[in-house]
C-alpha atoms as a PDB file:
ATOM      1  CA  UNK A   1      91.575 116.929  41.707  1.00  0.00           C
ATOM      2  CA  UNK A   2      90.947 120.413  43.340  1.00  0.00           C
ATOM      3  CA  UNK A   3      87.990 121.004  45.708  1.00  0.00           C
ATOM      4  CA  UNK A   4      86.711 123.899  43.150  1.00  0.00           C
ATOM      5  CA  UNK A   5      87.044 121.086  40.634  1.00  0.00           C
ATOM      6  CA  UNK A   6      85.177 118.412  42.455  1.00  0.00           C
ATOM      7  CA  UNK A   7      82.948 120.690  43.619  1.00  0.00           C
ATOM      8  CA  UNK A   8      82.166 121.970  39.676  1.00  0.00           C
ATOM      9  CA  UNK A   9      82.289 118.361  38.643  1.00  0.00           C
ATOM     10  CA  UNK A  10      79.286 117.584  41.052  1.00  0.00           C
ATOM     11  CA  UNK A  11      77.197 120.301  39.763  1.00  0.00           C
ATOM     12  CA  UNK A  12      77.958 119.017  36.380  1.00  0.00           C
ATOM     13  CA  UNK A  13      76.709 115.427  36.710  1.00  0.00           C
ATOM     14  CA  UNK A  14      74.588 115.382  39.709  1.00  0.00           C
ATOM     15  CA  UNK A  15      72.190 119.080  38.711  1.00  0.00           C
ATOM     16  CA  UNK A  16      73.573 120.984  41.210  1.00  0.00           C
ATOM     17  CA  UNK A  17      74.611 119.081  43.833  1.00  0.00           C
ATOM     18  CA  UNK A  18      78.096 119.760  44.460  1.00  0.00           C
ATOM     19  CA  UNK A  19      79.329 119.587  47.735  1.00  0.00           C
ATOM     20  CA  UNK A  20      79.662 123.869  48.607  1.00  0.00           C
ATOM     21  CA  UNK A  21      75.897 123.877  47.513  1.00  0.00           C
ATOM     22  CA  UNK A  22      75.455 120.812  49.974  1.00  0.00           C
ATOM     23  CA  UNK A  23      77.266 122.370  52.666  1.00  0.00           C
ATOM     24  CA  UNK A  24      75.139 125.515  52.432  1.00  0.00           C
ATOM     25  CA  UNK A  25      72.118 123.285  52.691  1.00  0.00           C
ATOM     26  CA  UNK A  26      73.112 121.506  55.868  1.00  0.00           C
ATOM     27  CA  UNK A  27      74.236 124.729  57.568  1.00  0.00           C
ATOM     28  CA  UNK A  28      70.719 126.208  56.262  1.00  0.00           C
ATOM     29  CA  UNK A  29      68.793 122.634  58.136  1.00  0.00           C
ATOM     30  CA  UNK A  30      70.237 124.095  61.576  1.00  0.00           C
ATOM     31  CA  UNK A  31      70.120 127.534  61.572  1.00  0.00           C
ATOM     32  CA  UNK A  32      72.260 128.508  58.791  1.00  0.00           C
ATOM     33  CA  UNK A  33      74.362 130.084  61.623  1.00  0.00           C
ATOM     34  CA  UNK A  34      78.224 128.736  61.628  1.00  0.00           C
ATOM     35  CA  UNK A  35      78.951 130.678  64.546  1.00  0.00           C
ATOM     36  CA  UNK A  36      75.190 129.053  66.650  1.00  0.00           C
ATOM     37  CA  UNK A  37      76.569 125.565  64.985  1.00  0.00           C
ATOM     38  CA  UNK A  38      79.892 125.856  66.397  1.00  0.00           C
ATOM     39  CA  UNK A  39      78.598 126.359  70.004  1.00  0.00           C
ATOM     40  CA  UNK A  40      75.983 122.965  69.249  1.00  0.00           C
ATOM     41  CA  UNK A  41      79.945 120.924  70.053  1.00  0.00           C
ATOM     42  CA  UNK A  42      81.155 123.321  73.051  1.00  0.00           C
ATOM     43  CA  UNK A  43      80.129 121.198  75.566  1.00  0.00           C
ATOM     44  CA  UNK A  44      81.341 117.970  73.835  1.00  0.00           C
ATOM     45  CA  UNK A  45      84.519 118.789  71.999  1.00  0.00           C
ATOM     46  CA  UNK A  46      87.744 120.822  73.002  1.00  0.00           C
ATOM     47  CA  UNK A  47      87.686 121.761  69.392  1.00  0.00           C
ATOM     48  CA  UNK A  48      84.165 123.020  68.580  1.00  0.00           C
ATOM     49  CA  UNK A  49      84.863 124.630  65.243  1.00  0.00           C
ATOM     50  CA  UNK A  50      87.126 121.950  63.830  1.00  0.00           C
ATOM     51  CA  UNK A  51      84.538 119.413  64.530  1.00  0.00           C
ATOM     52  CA  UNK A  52      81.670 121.688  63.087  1.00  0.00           C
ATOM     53  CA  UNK A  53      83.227 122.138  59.581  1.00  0.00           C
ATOM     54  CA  UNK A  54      84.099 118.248  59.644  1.00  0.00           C
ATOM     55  CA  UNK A  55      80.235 117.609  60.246  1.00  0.00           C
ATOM     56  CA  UNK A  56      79.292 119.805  57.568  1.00  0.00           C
ATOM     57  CA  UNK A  57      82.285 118.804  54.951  1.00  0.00           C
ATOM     58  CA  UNK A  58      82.452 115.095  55.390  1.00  0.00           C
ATOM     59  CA  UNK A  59      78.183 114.949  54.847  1.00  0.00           C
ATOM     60  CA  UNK A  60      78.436 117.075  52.032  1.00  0.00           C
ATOM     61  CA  UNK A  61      81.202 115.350  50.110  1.00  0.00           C
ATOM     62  CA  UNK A  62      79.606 112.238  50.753  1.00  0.00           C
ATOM     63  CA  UNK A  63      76.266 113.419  49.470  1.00  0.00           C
ATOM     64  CA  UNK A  64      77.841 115.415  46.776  1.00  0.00           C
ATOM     65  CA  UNK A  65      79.102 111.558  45.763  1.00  0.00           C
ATOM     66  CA  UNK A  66      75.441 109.527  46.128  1.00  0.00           C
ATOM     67  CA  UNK A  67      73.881 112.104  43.938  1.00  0.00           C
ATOM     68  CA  UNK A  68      76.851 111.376  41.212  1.00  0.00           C
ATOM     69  CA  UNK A  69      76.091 107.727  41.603  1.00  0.00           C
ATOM     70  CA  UNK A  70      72.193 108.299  41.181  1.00  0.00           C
ATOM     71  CA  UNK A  71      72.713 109.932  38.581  1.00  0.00           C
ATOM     72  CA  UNK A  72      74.630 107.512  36.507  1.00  0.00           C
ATOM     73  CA  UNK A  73      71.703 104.749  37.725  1.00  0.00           C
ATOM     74  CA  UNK A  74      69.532 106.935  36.145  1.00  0.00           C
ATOM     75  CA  UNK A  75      67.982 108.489  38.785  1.00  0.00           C
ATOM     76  CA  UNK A  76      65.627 111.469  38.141  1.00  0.00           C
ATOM     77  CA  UNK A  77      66.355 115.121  39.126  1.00  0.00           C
ATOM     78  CA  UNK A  78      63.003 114.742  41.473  1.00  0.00           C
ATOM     79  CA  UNK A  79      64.529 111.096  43.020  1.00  0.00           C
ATOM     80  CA  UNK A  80      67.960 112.802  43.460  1.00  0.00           C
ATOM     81  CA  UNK A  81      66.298 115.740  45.134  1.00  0.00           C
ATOM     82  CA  UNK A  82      63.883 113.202  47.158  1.00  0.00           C
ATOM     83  CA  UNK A  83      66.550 110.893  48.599  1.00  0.00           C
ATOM     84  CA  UNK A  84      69.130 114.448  49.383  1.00  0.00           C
ATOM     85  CA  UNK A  85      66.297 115.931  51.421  1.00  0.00           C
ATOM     86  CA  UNK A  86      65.789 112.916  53.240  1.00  0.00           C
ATOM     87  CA  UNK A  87      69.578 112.833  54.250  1.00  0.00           C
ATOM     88  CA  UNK A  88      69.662 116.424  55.234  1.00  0.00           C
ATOM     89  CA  UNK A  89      66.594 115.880  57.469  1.00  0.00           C
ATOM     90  CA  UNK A  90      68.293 112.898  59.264  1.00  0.00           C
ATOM     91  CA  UNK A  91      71.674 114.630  59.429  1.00  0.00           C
ATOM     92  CA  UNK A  92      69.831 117.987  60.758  1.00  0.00           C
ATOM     93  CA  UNK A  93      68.054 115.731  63.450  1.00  0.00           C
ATOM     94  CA  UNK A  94      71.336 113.740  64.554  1.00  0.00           C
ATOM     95  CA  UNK A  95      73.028 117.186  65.049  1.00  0.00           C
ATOM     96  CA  UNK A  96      70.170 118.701  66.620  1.00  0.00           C
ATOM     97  CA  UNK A  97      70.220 115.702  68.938  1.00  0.00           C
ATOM     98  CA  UNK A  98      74.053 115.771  69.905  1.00  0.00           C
ATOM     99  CA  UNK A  99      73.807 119.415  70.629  1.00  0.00           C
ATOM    100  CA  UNK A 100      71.266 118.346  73.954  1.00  0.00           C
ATOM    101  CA  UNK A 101      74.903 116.075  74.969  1.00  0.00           C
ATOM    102  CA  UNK A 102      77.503 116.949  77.257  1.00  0.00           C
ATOM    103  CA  UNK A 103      80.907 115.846  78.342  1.00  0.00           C
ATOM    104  CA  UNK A 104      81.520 115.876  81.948  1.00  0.00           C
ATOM    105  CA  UNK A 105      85.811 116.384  80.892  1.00  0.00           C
ATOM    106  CA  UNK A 106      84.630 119.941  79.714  1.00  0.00           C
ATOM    107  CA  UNK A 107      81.790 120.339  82.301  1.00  0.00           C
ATOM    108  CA  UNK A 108      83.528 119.050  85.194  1.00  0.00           C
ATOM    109  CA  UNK A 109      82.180 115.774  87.422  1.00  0.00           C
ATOM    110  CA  UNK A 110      80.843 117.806  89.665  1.00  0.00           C
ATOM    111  CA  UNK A 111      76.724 117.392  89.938  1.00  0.00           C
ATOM    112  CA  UNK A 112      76.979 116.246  86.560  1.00  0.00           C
ATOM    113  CA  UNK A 113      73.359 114.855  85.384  1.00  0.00           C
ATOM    114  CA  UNK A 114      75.040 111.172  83.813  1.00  0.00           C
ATOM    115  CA  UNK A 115      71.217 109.585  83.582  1.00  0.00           C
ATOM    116  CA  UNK A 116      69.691 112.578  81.770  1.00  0.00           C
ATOM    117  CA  UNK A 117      73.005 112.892  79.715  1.00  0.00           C
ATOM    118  CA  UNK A 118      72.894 109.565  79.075  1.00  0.00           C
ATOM    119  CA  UNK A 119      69.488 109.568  77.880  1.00  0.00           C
ATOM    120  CA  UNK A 120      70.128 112.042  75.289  1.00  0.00           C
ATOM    121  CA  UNK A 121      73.456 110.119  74.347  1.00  0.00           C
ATOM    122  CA  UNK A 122      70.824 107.340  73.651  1.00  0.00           C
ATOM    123  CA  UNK A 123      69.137 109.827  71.254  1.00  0.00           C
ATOM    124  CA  UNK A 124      71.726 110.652  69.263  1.00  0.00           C
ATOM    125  CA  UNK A 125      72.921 107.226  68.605  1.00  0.00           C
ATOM    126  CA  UNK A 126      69.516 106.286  67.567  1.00  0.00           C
ATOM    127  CA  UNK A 127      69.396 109.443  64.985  1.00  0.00           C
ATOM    128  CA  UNK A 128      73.200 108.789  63.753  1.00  0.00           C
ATOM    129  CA  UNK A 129      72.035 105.150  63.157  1.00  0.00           C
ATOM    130  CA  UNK A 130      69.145 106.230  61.503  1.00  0.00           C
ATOM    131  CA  UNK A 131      71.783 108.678  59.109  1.00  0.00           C
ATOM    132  CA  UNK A 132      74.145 106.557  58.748  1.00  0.00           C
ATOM    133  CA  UNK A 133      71.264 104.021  57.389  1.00  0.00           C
ATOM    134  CA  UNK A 134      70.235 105.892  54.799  1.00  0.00           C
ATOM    135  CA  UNK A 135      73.199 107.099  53.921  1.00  0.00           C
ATOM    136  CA  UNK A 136      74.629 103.779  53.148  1.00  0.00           C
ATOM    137  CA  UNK A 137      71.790 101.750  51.796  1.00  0.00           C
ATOM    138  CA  UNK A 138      71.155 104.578  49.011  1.00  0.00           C
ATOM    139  CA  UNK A 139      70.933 102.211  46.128  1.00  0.00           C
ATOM    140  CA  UNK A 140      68.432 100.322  47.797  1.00  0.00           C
ATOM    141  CA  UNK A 141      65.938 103.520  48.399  1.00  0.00           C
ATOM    142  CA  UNK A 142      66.847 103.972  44.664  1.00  0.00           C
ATOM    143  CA  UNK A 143      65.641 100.429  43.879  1.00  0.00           C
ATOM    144  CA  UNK A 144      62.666 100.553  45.698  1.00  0.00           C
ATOM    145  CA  UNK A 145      61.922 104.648  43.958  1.00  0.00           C
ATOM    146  CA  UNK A 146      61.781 102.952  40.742  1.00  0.00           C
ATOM    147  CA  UNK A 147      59.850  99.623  41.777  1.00  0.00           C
ATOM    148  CA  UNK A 148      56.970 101.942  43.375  1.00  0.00           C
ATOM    149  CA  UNK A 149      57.353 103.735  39.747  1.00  0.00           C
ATOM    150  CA  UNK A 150      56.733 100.824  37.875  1.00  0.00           C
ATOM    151  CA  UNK A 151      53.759  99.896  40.069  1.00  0.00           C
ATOM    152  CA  UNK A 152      52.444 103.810  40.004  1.00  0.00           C
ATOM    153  CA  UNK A 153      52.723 103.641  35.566  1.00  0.00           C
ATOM    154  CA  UNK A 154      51.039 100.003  35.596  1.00  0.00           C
ATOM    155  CA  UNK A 155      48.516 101.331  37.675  1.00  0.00           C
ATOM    156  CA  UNK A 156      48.176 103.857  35.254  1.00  0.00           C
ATOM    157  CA  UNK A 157      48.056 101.886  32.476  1.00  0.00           C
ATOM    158  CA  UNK A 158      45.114  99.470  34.070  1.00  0.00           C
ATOM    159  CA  UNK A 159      42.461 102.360  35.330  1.00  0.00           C
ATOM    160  CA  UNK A 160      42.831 103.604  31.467  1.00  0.00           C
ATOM    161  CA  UNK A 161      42.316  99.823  29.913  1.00  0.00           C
ATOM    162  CA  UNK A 162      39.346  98.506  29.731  1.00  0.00           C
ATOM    163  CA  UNK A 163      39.006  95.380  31.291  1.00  0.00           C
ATOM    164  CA  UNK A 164      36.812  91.927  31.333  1.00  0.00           C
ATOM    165  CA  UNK A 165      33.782  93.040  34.014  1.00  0.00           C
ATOM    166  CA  UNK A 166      30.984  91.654  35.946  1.00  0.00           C
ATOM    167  CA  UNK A 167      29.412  93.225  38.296  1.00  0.00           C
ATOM    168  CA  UNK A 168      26.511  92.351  40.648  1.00  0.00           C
ATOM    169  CA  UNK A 169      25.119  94.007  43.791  1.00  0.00           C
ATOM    170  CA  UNK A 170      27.894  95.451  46.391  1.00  0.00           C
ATOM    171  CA  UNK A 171      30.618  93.265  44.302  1.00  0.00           C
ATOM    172  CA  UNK A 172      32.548  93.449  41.215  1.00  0.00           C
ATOM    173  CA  UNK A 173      34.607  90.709  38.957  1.00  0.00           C
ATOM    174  CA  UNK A 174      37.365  92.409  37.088  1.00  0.00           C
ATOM    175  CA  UNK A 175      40.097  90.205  35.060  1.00  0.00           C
ATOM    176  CA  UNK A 176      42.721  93.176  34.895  1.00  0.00           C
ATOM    177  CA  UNK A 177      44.830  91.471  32.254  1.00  0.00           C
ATOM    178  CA  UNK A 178      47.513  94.804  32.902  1.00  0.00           C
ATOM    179  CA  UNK A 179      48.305  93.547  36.193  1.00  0.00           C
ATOM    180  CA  UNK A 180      47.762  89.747  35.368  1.00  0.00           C
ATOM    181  CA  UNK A 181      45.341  89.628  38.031  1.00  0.00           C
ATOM    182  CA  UNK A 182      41.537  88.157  38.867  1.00  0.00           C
ATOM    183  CA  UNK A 183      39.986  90.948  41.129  1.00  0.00           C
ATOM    184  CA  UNK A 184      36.887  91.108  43.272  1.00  0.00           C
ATOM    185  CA  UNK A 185      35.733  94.510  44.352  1.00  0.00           C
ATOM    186  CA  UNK A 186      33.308  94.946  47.103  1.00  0.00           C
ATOM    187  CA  UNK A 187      31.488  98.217  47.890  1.00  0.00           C
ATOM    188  CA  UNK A 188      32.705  97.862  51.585  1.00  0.00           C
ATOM    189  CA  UNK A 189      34.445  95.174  54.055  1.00  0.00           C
ATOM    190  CA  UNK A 190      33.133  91.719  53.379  1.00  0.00           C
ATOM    191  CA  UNK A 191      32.072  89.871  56.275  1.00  0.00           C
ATOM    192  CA  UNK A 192      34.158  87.651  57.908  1.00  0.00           C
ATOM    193  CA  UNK A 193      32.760  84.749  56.660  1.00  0.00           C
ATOM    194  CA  UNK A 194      33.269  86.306  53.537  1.00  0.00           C
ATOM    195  CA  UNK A 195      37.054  87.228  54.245  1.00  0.00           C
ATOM    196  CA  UNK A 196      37.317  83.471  55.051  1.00  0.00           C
ATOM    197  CA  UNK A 197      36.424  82.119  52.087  1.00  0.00           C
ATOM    198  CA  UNK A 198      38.187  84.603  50.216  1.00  0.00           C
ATOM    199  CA  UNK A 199      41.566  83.329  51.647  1.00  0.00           C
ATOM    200  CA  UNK A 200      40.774  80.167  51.397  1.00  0.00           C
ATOM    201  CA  UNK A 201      40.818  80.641  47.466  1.00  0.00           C
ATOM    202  CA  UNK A 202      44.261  82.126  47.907  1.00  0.00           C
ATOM    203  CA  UNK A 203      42.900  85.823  47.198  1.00  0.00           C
ATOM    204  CA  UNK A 204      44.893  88.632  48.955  1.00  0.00           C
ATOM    205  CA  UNK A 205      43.444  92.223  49.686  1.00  0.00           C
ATOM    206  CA  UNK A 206      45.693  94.668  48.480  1.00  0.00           C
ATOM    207  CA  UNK A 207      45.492  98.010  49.261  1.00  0.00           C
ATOM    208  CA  UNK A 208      46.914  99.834  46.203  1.00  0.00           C
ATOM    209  CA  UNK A 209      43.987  98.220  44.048  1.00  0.00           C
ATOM    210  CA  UNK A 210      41.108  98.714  46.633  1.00  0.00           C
ATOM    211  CA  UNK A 211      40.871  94.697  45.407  1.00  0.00           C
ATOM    212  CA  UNK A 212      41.233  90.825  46.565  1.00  0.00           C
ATOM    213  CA  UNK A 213      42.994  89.153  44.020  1.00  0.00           C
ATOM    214  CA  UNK A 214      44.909  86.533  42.703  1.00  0.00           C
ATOM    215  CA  UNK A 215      46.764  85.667  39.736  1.00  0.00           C
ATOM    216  CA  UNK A 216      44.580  85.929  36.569  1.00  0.00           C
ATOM    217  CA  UNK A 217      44.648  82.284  35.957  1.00  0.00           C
ATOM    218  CA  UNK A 218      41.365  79.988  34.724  1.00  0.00           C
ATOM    219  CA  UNK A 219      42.295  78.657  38.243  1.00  0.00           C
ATOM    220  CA  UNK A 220      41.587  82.020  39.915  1.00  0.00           C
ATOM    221  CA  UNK A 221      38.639  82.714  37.371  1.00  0.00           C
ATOM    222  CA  UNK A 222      36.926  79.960  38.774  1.00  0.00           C
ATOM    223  CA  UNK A 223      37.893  80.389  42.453  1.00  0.00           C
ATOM    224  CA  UNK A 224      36.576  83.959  42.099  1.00  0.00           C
ATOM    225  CA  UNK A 225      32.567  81.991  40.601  1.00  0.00           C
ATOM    226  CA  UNK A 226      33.290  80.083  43.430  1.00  0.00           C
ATOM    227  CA  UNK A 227      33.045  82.994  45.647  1.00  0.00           C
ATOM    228  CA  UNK A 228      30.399  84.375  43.839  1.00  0.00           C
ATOM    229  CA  UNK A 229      28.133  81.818  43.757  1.00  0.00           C
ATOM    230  CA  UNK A 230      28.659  81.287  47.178  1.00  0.00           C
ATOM    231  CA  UNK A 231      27.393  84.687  48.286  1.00  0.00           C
ATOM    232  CA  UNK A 232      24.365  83.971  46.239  1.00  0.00           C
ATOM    233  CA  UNK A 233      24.979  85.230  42.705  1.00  0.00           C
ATOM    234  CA  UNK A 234      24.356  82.953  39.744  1.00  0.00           C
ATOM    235  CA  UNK A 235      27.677  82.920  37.201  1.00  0.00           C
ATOM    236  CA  UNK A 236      27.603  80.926  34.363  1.00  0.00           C
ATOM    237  CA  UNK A 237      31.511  79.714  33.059  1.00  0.00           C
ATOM    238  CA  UNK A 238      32.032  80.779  29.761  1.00  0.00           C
END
């Protein structure tokens, strides 16, 4: 297969994301300069523009390849677009970090700063791991996309259902039968007493819901009375 080819067979499958459009992307997250990206490698490399294009190429072809694969997963336009903005920040930040680097071969020995140099060295093996990362573990971040997607439409689904309530002074009982889950709701942070008992009954605050909960169980129905009663309120079982 051609490079035109390739290239038109990205844009085809992946909306747009064929590896010259990538290319022109990275250039654009340093400068969009060849000529000021060329001089990022002349104190590193005795070949500055032949390492340059292979910095932009090999990124782009292998981005131009994740978006293929995302796409066949399934993956949105706005996921695709999400997870190739993410790799052109880390790969602008890896470049931007070997650019600080020298090598003393080009430079010359002489009063050559080796613990600055090799602090920035440190730098930009940090950023490449960080690239290379993401880069690999793609289907993962996909993976996780469409878990926090499933969680965002269930949460959905439960603030628009109604739901099983009781609610008493600074506290409320919800049985959110979307999310399978026995909630109490407190107008602010319990007391630590409070928190206590809480965990005791196996409830766990989460954060998305603004809730302690458990499993919606008659177990954690009458753990949650439990609580209740113990803060003072009187609940009759059903």
């Amino acid at each position: 297969m051609t490079k035109l080819a390739h290239e038109e067979r990205g844009t085809a499958t992946a909306g747009g994301y064929g590896t010259a459009i990538i290319r022109d992307r990275l250039l654009a997250s340093v400068g969009g300069d060849f000529g000021r990206f060329v001089g990022w490698f002349s104190q590193r490399t005795f070949s500055p523009e032949r390492q340059a294009h292979g910095a932009l190429n090999d990124w782009a072809s292998l981005i131009a390849e994740v978006c293929e694969k995302l796409a066949v997963m399934g993956a949105t336009p706005e996921q695709i677009e999400a997870w190739v903005a993410g790799c052109v920040k880390r790969w602008a930040a890896f470049q931007s970090a070997g650019s600080r680097t020298v090598n003393w071969m080009l430079t010359g020995p002489a009063h050559f700063p080796v613990a600055r140099n090799q602090k920035r060295m440190d730098v930009e093996h940090k950023r490449l791991d960080e690239l290379l990362g993401y880069g690999r573990d793609w289907a993962a971040w996909f993976h996780r996309q469409e878990r926090r997607a499933e969680k965002s439409a269930l949460a959905e689904v439960s603030a628009s259902t109604e739901h099983r309530t009781i609610e008493f002074p600074g506290v409320k009982l919800v049985q959110n039968t979307t999310l399978d889950r026995v909630q109490l709701l407190f107008d602010g942070k319990p007391d630590a007493e409070t928190i206590a008992a809480l965990k005791r009954e196996a409830f766990r605050w989460s954060p998305r819901e603004g809730a302690w909960q458990r499993q919606n169980t008659n177990n954690g129905v009458r753990a949650s009375y439990r609580i209740l009663r113990a803060l003072g309120f009187t609940v009759e079982p059903e």
